[in-house]
PDB file of N, CA and C in Angstrom:
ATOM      1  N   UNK A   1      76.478  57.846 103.170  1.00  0.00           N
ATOM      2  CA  UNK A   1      76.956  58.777 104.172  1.00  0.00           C
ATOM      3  C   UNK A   1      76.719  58.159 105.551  1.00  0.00           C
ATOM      4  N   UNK A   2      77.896  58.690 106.305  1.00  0.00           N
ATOM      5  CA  UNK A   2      77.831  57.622 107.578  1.00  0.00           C
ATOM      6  C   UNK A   2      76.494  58.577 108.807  1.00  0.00           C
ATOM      7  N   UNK A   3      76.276  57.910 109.693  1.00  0.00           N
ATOM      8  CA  UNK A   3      75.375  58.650 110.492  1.00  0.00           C
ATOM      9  C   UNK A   3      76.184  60.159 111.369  1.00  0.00           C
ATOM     10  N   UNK A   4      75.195  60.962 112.227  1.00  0.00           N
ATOM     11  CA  UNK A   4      75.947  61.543 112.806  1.00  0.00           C
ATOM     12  C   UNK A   4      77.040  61.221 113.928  1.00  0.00           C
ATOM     13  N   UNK A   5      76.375  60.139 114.797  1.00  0.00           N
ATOM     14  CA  UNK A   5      77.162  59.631 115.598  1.00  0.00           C
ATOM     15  C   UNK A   5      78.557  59.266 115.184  1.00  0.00           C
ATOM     16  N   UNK A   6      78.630  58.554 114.084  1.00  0.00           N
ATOM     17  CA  UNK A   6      80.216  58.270 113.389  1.00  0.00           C
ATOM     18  C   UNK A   6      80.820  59.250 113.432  1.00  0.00           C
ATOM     19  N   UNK A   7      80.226  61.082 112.662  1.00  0.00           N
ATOM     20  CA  UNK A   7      81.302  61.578 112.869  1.00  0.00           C
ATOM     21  C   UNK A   7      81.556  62.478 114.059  1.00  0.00           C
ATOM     22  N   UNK A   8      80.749  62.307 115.306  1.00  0.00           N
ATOM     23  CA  UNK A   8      80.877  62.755 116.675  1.00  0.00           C
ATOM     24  C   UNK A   8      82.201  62.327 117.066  1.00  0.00           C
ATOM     25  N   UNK A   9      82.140  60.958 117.077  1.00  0.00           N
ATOM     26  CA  UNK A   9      83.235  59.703 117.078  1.00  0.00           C
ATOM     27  C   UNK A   9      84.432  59.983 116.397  1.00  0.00           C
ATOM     28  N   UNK A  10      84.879  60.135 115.320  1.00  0.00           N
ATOM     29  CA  UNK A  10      85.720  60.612 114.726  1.00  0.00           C
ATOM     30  C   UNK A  10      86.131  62.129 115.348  1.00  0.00           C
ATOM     31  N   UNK A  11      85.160  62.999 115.504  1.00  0.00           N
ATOM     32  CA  UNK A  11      85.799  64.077 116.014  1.00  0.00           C
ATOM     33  C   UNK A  11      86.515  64.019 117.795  1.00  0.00           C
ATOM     34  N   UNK A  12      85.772  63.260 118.727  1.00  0.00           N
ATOM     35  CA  UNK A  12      85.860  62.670 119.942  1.00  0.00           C
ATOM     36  C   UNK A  12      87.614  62.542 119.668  1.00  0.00           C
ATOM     37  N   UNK A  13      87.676  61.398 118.600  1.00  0.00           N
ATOM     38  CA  UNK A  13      89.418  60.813 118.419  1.00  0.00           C
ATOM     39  C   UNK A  13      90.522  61.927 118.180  1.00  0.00           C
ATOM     40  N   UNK A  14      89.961  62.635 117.206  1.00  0.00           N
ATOM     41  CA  UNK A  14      90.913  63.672 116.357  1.00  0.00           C
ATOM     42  C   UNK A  14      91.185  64.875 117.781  1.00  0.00           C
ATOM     43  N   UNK A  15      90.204  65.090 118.674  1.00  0.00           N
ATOM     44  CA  UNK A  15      90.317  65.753 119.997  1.00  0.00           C
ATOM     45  C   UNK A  15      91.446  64.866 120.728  1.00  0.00           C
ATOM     46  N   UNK A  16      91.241  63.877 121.244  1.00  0.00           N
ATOM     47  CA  UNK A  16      91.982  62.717 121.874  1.00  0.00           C
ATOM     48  C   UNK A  16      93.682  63.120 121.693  1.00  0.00           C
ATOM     49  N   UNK A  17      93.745  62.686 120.385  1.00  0.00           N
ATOM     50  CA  UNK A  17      95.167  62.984 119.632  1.00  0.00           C
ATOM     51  C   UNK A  17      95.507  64.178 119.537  1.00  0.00           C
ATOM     52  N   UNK A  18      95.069  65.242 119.887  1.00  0.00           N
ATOM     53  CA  UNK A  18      95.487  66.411 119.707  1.00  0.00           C
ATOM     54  C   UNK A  18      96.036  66.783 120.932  1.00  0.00           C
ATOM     55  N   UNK A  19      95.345  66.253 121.920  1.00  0.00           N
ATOM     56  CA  UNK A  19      95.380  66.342 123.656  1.00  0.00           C
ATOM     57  C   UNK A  19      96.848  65.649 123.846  1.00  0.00           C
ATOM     58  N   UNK A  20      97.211  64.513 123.221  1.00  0.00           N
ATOM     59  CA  UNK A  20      98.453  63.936 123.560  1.00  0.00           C
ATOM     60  C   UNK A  20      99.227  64.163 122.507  1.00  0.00           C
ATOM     61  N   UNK A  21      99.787  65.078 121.843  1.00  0.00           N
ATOM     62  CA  UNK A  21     100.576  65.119 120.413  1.00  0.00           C
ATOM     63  C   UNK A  21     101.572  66.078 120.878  1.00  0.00           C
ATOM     64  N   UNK A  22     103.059  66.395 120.666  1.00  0.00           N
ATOM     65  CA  UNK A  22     103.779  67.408 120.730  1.00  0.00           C
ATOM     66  C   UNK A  22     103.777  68.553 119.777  1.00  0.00           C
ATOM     67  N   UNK A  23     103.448  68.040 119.058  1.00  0.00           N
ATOM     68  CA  UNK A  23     103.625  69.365 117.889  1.00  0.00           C
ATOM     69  C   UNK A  23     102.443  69.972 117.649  1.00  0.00           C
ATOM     70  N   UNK A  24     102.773  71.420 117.868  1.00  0.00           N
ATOM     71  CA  UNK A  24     101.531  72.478 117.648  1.00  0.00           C
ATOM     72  C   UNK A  24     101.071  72.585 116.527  1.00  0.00           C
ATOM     73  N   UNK A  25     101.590  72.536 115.338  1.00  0.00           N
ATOM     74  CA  UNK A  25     101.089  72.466 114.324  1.00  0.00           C
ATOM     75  C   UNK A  25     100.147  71.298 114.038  1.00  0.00           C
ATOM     76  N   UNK A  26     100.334  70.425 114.239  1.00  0.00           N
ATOM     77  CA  UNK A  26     100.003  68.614 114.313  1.00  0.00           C
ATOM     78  C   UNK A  26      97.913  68.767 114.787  1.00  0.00           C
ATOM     79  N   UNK A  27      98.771  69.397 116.344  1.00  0.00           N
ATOM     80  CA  UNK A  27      97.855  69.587 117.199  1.00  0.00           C
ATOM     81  C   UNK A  27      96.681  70.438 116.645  1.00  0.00           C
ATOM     82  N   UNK A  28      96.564  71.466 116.073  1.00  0.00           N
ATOM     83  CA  UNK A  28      95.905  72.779 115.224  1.00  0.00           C
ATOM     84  C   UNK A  28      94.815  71.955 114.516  1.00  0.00           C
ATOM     85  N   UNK A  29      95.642  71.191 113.594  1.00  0.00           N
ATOM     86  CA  UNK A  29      95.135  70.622 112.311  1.00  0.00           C
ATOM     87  C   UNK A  29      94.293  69.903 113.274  1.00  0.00           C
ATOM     88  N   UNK A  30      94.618  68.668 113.915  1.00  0.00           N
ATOM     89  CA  UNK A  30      93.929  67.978 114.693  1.00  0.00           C
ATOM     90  C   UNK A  30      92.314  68.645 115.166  1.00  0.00           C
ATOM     91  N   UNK A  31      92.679  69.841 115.896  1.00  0.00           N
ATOM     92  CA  UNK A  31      91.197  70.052 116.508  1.00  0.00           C
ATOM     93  C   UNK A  31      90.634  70.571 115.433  1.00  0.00           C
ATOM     94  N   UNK A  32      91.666  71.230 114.490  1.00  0.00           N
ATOM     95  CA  UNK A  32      90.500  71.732 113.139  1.00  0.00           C
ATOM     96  C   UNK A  32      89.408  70.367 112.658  1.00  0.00           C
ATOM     97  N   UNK A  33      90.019  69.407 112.329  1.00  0.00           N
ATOM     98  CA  UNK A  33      89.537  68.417 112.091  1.00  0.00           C
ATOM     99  C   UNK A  33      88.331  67.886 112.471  1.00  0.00           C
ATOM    100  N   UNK A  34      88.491  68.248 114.581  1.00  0.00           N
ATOM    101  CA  UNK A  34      87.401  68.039 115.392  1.00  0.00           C
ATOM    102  C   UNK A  34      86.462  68.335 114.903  1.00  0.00           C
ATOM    103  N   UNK A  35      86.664  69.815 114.979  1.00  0.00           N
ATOM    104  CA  UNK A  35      85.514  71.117 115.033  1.00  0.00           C
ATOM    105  C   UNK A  35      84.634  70.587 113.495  1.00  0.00           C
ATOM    106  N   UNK A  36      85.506  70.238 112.476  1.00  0.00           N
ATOM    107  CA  UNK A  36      84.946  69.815 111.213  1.00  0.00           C
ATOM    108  C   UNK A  36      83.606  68.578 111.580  1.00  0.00           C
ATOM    109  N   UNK A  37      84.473  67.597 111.989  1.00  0.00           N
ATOM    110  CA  UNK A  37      83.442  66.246 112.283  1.00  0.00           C
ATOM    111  C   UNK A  37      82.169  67.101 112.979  1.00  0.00           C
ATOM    112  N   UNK A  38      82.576  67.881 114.087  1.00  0.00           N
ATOM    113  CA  UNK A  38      81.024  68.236 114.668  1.00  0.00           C
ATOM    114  C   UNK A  38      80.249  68.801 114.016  1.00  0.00           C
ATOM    115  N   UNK A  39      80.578  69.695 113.003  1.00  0.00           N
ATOM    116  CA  UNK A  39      79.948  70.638 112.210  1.00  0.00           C
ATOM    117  C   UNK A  39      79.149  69.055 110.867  1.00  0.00           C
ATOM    118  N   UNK A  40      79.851  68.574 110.929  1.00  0.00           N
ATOM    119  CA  UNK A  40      78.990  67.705 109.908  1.00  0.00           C
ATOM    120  C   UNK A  40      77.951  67.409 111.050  1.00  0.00           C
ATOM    121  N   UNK A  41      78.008  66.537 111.957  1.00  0.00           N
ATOM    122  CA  UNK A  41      77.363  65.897 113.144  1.00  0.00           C
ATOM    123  C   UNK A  41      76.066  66.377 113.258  1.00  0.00           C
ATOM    124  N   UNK A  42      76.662  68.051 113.061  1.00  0.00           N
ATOM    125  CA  UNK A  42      75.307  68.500 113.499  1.00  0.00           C
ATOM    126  C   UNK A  42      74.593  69.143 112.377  1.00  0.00           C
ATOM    127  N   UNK A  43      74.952  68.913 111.374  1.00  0.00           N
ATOM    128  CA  UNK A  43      74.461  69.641 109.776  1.00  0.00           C
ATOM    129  C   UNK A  43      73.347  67.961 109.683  1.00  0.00           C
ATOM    130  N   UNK A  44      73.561  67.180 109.791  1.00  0.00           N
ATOM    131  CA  UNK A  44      73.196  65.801 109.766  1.00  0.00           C
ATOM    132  C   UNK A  44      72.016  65.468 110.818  1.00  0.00           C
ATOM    133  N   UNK A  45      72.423  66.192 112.395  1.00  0.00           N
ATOM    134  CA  UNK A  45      70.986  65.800 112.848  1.00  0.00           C
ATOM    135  C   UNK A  45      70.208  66.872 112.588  1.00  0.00           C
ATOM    136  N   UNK A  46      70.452  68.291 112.084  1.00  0.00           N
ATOM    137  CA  UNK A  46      69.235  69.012 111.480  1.00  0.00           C
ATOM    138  C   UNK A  46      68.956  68.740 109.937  1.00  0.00           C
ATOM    139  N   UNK A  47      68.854  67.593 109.757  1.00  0.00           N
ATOM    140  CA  UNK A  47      68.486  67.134 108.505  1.00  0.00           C
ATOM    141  C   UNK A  47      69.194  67.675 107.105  1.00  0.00           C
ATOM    142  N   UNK A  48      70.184  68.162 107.081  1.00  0.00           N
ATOM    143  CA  UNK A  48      71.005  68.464 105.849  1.00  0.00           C
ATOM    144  C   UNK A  48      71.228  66.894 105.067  1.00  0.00           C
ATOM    145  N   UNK A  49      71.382  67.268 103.732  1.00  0.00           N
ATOM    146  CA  UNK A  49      71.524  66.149 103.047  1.00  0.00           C
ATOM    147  C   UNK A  49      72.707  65.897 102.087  1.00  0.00           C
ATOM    148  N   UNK A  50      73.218  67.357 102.582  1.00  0.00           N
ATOM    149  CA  UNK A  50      74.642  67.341 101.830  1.00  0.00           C
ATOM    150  C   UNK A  50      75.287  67.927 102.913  1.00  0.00           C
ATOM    151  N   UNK A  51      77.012  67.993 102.710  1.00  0.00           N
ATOM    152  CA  UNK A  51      78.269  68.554 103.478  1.00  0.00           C
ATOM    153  C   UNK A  51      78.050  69.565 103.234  1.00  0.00           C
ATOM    154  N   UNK A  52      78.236  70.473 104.565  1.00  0.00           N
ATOM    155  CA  UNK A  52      78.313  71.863 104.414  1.00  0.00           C
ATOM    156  C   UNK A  52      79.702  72.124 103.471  1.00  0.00           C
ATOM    157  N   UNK A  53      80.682  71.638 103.869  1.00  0.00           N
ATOM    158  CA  UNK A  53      82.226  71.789 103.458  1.00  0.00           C
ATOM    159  C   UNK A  53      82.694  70.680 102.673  1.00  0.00           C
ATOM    160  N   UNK A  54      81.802  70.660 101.405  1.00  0.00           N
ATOM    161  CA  UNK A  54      82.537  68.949 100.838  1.00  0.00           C
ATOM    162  C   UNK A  54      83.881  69.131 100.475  1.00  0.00           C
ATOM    163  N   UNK A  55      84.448  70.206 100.265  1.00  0.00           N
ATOM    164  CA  UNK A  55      85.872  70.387  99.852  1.00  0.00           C
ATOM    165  C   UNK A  55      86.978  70.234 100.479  1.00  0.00           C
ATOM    166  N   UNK A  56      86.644  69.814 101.610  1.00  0.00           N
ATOM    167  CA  UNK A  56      87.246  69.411 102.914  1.00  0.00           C
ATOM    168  C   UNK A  56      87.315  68.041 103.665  1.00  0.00           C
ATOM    169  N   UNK A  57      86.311  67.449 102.715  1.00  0.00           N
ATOM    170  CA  UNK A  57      86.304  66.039 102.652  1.00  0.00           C
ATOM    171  C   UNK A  57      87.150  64.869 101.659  1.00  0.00           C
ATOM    172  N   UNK A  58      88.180  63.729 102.346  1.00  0.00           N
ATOM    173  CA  UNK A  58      88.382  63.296 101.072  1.00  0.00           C
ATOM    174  C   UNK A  58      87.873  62.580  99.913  1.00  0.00           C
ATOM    175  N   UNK A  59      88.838  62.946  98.776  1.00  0.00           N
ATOM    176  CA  UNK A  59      88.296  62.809  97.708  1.00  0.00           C
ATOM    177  C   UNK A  59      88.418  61.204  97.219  1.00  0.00           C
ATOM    178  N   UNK A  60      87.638  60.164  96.865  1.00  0.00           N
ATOM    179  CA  UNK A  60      87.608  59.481  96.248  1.00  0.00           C
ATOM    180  C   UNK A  60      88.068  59.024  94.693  1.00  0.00           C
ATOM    181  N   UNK A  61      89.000  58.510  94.185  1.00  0.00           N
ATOM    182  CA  UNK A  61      89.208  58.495  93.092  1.00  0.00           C
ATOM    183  C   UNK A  61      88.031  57.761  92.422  1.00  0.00           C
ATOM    184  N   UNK A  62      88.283  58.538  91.172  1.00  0.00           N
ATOM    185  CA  UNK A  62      86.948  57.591  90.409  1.00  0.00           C
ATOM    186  C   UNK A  62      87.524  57.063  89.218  1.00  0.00           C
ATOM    187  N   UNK A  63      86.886  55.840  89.407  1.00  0.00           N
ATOM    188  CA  UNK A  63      87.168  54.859  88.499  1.00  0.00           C
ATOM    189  C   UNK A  63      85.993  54.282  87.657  1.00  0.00           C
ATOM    190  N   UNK A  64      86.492  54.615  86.210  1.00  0.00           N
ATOM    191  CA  UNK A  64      85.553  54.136  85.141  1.00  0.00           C
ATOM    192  C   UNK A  64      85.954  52.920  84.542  1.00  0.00           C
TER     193      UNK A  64
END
């Protein structure tokens, strides 16, 4: 799992792009996205050790 700062960073971008995007819908998803990264950010510096929202995270295929 990446640190919090990574996903500050990631949310910082997904803000960025939302700020310059035409489409409202686009845009929505975008800050949803934000608001997501911070909420990990900060689940992470109060010591959580899992995703509040792993279902919202993508999924990795697994390979056996």
């Amino acid at each position: 799992m990446q640190d919090s700062q990574y996903y500050r960073s990631q949310a910082e971008m997904a803000q960025r792009l939302a700020e310059q995007i035409n489409s409202p819908e686009a845009a929505a998803s975008l800050l949803k996205m934000a608001q997501d990264y911070r909420d990990i950010a900060e689940d992470l510096d109060n010591g959580a050790i899992e995703i509040r929202h792993a279902e919202r995270m993508p999924q990795r295929k697994q390979t056996y």
